[in-house]
Protein backbone atom coordinates (compact mmCIF):
# COMPACT_ATOMS: atom_id res chain seq x y z
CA UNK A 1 85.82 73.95 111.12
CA UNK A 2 87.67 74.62 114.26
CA UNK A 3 87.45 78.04 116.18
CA UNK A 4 91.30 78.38 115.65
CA UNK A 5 90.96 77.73 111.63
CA UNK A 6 87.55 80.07 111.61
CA UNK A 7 89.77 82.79 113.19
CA UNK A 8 92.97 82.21 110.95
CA UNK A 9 90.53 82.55 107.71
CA UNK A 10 89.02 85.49 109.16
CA UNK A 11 92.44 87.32 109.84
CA UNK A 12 93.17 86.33 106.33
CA UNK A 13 90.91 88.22 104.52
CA UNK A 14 90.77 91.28 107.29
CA UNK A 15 94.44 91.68 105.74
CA UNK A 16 93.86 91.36 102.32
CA UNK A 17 90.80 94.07 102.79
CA UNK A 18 93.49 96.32 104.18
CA UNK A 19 96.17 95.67 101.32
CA UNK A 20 93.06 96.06 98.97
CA UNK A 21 92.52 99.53 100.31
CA UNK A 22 95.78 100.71 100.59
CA UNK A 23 96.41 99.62 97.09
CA UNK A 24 93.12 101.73 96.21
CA UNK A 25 95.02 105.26 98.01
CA UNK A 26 97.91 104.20 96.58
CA UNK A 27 97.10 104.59 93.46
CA UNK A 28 95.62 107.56 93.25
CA UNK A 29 97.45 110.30 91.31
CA UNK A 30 99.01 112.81 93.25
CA UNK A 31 100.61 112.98 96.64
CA UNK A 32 97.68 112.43 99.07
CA UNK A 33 98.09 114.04 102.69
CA UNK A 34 98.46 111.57 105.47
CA UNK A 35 95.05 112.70 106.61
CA UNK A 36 93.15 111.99 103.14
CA UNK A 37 94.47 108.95 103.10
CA UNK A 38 92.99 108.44 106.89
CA UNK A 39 89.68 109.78 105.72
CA UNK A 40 89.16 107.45 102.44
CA UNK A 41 89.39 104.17 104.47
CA UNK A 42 86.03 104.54 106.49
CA UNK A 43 84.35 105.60 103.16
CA UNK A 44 85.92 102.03 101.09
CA UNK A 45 85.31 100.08 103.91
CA UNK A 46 81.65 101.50 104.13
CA UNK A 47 80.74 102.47 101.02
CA UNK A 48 82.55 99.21 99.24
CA UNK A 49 80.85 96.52 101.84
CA UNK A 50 84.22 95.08 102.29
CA UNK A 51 83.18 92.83 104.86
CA UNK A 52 80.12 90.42 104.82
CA UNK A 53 79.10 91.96 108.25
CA UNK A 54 80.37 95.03 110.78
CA UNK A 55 81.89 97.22 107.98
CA UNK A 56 80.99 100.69 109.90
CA UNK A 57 82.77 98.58 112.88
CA UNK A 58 85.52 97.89 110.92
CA UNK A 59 85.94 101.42 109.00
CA UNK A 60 86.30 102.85 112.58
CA UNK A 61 88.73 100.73 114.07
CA UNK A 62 90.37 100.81 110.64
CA UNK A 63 90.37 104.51 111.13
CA UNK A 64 91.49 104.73 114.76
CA UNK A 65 94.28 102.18 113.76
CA UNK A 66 95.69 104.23 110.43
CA UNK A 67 96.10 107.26 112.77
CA UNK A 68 97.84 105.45 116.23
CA UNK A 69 100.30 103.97 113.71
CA UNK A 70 101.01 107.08 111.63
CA UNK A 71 101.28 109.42 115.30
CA UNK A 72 98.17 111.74 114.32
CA UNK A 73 95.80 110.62 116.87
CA UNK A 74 96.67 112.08 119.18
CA UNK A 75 97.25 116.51 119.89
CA UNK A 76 100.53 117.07 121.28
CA UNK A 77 98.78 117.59 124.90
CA UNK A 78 97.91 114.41 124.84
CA UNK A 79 94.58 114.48 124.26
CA UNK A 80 92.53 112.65 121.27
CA UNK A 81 91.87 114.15 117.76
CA UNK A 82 88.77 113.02 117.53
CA UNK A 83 86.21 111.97 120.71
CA UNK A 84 84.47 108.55 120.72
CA UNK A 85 80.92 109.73 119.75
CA UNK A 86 82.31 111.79 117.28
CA UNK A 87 83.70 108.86 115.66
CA UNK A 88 80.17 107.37 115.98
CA UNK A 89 78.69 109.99 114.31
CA UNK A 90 81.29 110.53 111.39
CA UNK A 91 81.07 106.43 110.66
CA UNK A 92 77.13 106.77 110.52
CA UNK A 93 77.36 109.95 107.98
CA UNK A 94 79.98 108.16 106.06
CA UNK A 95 77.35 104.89 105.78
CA UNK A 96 73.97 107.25 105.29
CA UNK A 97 76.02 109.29 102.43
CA UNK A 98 75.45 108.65 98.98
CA UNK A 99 78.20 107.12 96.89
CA UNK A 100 78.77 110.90 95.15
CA UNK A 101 78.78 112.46 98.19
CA UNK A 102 82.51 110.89 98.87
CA UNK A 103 84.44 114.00 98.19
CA UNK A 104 82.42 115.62 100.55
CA UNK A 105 82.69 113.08 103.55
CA UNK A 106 86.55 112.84 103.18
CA UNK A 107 86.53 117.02 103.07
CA UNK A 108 84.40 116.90 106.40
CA UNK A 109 87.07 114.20 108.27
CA UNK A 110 89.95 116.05 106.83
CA UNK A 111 88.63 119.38 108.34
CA UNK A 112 87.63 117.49 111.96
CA UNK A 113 91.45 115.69 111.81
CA UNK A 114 93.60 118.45 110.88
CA UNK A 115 96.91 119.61 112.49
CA UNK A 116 95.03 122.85 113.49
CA UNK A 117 91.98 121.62 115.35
C-alpha cells in the first residue's frame, strides 16, 4: 500500500473516531456545557482505546482542537486556558484513572477550563 493510500485510510477512521465521539456527547440527556463536552473527549478517546496506538496523543490534540474551534482556549488576554504540561499531566490522570473514576476526571478538567480561572 502506498504512503498516500496508508494516510487516506488513516484520516478515514481519525474522522469516524471523532463522529463516534461526538455522537457519544450527543446523546447524552440534558444540555451539556461546552466545557463537559471538551472534558469527555480525552476520557473516550483514553479510556475507550479508540485508536490502535497514541490515544493519550490523540485525546490531547483532540482536546486542544475542540476548544480552538469552539473560542475557549484561549482567556480574553490572550493567554492559554490551560499550559502545555498541564495538559500532560491531565492526559496521564485521565489514562491512570479507573473507568468509575470518569465523573471525577471530567469534574477536575471542567474546574481547570472554566470561564473563571
Amino acid at each position: 500500500m502506498s504512503r498516500s493510500r496508508r494516510l487516506v485510510k488513516i484520516s478515514k477512521i481519525f474522522f469516524e473516531k471523532v463522529n463516534w465521539c461526538q455522537k457519544q456527547l450527543s446523546g447524552n440527556p440534558g444540555q451539556l456545557l461546552l466545557m463537559e463536552k471538551a472534558a469527555n473527549l480525552p476520557c473516550f478517546v483514553v479510556k475507550n482505546h479508540s485508536f490502535s496506538d497514541e490515544n493519550k496523543r490523540i485525546a490531547a490534540f483532540l482536546f486542544v482542537w475542540f476548544l480552538d474551534r469552539n473560542y475557549c482556549l484561549y482567556h480574553p488576554d490572550g493567554s492559554r486556558r490551560l499550559a502545555d504540561n498541564a495538559l500532560v499531566a491531565l492526559t496521564l490522570l485521565i489514562a491512570e484513572s479507573k473507568p468509575e473514576d470518569k465523573a471525577t476526571m471530567v469534574t477536575l478538567v471542567v474546574n481547570l477550563i472554566n470561564q473563571d480561572n
